[in-house]
Protein backbone atom coordinates (compact mmCIF):
# COMPACT_ATOMS: atom_id res chain seq x y z
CA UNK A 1 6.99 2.63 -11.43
CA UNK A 2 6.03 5.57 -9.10
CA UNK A 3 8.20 6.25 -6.76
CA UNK A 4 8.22 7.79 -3.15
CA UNK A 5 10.57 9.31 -0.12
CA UNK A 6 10.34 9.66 3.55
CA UNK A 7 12.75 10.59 5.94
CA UNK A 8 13.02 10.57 9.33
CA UNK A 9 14.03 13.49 11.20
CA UNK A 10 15.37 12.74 14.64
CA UNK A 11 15.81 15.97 17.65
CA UNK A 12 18.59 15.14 20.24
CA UNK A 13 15.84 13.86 22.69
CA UNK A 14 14.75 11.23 20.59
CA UNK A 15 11.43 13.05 18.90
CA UNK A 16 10.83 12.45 15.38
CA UNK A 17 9.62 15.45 12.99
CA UNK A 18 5.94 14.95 11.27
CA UNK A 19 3.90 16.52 9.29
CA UNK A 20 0.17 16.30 9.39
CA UNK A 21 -1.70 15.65 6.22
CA UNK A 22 -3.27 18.46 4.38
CA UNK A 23 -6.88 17.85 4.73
CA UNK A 24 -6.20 16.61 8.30
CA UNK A 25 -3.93 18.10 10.93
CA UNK A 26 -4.73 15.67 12.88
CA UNK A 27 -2.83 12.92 11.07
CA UNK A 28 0.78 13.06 11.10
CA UNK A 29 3.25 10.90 9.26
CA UNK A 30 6.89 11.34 8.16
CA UNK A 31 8.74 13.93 5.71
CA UNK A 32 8.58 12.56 2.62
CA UNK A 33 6.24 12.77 -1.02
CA UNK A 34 6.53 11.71 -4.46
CA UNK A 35 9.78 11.61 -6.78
CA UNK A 36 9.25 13.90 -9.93
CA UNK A 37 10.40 13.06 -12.86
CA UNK A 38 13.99 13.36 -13.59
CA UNK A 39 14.42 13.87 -9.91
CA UNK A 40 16.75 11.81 -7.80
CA UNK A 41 15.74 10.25 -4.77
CA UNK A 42 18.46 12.19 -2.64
CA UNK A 43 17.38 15.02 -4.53
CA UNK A 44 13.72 14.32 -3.81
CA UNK A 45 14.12 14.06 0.01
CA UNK A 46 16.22 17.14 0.30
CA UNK A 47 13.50 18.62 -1.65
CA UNK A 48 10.66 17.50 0.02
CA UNK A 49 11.98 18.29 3.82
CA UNK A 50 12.89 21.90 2.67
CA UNK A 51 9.18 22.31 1.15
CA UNK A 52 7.09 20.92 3.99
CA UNK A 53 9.43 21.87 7.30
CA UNK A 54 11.72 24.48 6.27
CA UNK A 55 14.93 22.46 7.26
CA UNK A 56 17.76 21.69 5.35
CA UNK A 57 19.32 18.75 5.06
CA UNK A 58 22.70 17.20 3.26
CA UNK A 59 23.54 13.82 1.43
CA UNK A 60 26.40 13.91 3.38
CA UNK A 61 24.20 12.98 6.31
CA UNK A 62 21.30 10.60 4.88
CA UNK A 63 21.35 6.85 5.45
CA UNK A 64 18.85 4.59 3.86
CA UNK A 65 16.92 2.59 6.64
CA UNK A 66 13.94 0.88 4.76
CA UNK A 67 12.82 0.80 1.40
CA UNK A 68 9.87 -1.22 -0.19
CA UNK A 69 7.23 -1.89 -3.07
CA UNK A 70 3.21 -1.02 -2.15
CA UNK A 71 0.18 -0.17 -4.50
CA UNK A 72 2.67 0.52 -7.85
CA UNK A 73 5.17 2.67 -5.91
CA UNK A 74 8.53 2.13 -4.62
CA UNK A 75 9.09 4.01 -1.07
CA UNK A 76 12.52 4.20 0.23
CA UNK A 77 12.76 5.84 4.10
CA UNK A 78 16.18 7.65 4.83
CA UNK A 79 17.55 8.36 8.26
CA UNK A 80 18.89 11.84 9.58
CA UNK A 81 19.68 13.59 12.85
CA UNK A 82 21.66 16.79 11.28
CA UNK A 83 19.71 19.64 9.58
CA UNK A 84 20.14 23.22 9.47
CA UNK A 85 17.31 26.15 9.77
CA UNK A 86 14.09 26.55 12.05
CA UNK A 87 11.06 24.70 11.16
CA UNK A 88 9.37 27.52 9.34
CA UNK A 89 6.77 26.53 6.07
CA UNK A 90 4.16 27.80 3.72
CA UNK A 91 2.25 24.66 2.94
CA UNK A 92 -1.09 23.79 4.18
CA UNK A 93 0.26 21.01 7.26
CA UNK A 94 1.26 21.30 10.69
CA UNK A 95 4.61 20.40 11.37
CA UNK A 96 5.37 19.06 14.92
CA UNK A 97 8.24 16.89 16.95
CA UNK A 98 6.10 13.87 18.07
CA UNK A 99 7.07 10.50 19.33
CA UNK A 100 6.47 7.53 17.27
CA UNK A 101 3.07 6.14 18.25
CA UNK A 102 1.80 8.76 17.01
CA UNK A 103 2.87 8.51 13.62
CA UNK A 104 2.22 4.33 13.81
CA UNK A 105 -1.40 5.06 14.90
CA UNK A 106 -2.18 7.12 11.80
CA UNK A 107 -2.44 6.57 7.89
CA UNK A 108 0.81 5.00 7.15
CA UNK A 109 0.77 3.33 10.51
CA UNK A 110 2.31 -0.18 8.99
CA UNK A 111 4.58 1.29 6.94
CA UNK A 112 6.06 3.58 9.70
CA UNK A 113 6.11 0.74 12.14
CA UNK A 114 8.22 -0.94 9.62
CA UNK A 115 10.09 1.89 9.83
CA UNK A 116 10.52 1.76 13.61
CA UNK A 117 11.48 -1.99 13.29
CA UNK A 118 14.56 -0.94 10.88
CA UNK A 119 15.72 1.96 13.05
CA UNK A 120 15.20 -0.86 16.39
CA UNK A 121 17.03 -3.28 14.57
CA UNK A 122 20.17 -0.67 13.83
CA UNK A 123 20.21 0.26 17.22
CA UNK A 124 19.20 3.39 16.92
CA UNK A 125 17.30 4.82 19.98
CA UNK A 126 14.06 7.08 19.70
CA UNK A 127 11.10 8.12 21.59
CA UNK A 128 8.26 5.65 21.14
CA UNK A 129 5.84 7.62 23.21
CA UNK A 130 5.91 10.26 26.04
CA UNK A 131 6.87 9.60 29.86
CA UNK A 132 3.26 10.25 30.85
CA UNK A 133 2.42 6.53 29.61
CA UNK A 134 -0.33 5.31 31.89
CA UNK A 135 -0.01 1.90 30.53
CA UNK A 136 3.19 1.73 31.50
CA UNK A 137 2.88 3.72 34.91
CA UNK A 138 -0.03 1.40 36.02
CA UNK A 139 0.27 -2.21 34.53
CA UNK A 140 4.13 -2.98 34.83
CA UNK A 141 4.14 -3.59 31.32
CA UNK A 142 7.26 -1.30 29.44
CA UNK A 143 6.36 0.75 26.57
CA UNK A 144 3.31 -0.58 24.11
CA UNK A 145 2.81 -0.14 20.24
CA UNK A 146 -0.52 -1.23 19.02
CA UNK A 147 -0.67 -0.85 15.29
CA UNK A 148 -3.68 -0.86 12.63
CA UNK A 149 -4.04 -4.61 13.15
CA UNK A 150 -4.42 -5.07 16.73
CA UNK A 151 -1.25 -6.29 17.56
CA UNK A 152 0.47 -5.07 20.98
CA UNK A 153 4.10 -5.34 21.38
CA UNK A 154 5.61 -4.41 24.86
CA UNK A 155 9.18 -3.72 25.99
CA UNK A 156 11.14 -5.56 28.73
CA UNK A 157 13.52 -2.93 30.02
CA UNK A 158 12.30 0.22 31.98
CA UNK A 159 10.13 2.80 30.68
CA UNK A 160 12.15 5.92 29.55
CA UNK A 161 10.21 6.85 26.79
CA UNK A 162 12.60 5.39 24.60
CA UNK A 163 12.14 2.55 22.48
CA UNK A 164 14.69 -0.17 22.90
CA UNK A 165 15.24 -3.57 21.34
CA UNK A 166 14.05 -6.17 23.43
CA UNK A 167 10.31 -6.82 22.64
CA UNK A 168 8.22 -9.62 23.10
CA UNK A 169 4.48 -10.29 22.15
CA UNK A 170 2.07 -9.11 24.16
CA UNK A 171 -1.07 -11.32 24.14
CA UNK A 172 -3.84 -9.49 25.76
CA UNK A 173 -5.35 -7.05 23.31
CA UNK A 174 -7.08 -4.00 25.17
């Protein structure tokens, strides 16, 4: 079986660091690429973060957040907020702190929402989208994902920019 990393790099404000794909730098999604063989996953991720962003990062520091089988590979997600370096690479991507609609609204857009569910569910605090949300500004309603499939969830608690736990279903679609 194939196998696959991502990691998710969080800034002290809550911004996670993506990468855009290589034919378009429009679409950004986490860190991460394929295991070679004979490679470990730790060493993969380390690896793979150094090669697209530049950064370095320890085992010391990783956590594994999410991990789970999809079209014959096995993707595991790991969870850091201590690197060293500047963002500085030579690949063909754009590499950008974003908040975490974007990366939900692109490619991997289920599996990163996953993603956001595991980090929510740990308690761990991030920046779903900027504090320039007109949705949020205009309707009353908290912060809003809308993923792939239509489906809206909105927060309860005041709009920060930052994602917290308490979500409930939000029926109208828009």
């Amino acid at each position: 079986m194939k196998e696959a990393v991502q990691v998710v790099i969080l800034n002290k404000d809550g911004e996670v660091l993506a990468v855009s794909r290589k034919h378009d730098h429009n679409d950004f999604g986490l860190v991460g690429g394929k295991v070679d063989e004979g490679e470990t996953l730790i060493e993969a991720i380390i690896r793979e973060t150094k090669e697209e962003t530049g950064l370095t990062i320890y085992k010391k520091d990783l956590i594994q957040i999410f991990s789970m089988h999809r079209d014959n590979y096995m993707g595991y997600t790991y969870l850091i907020d201590k690197y060293d370096g500047e963002i500085e690479t030579d690949e063909p991507h754009v590499v950008k702190w974003t908040t975490f609609d974007e990366i939900i609204r692109k490619t991997f857009g289920k599996w990163n929402k996953m993603v956001a569910e595991s980090l929510e569910s740990m308690g761990v605090k991030f920046k779903l989208h900027d504090n320039n949300c007109l949705l949020c500004k205009n309707t009353g309603i908290i912060s809003v994902i809308v993923n792939e499939d239509d489906d809206a969830f909105a927060d309860t608690r005041k709009c920060n920019g930052i994602k917290h736990l308490d979500r409930i279903k939000f029926i109208n679609k828009f």
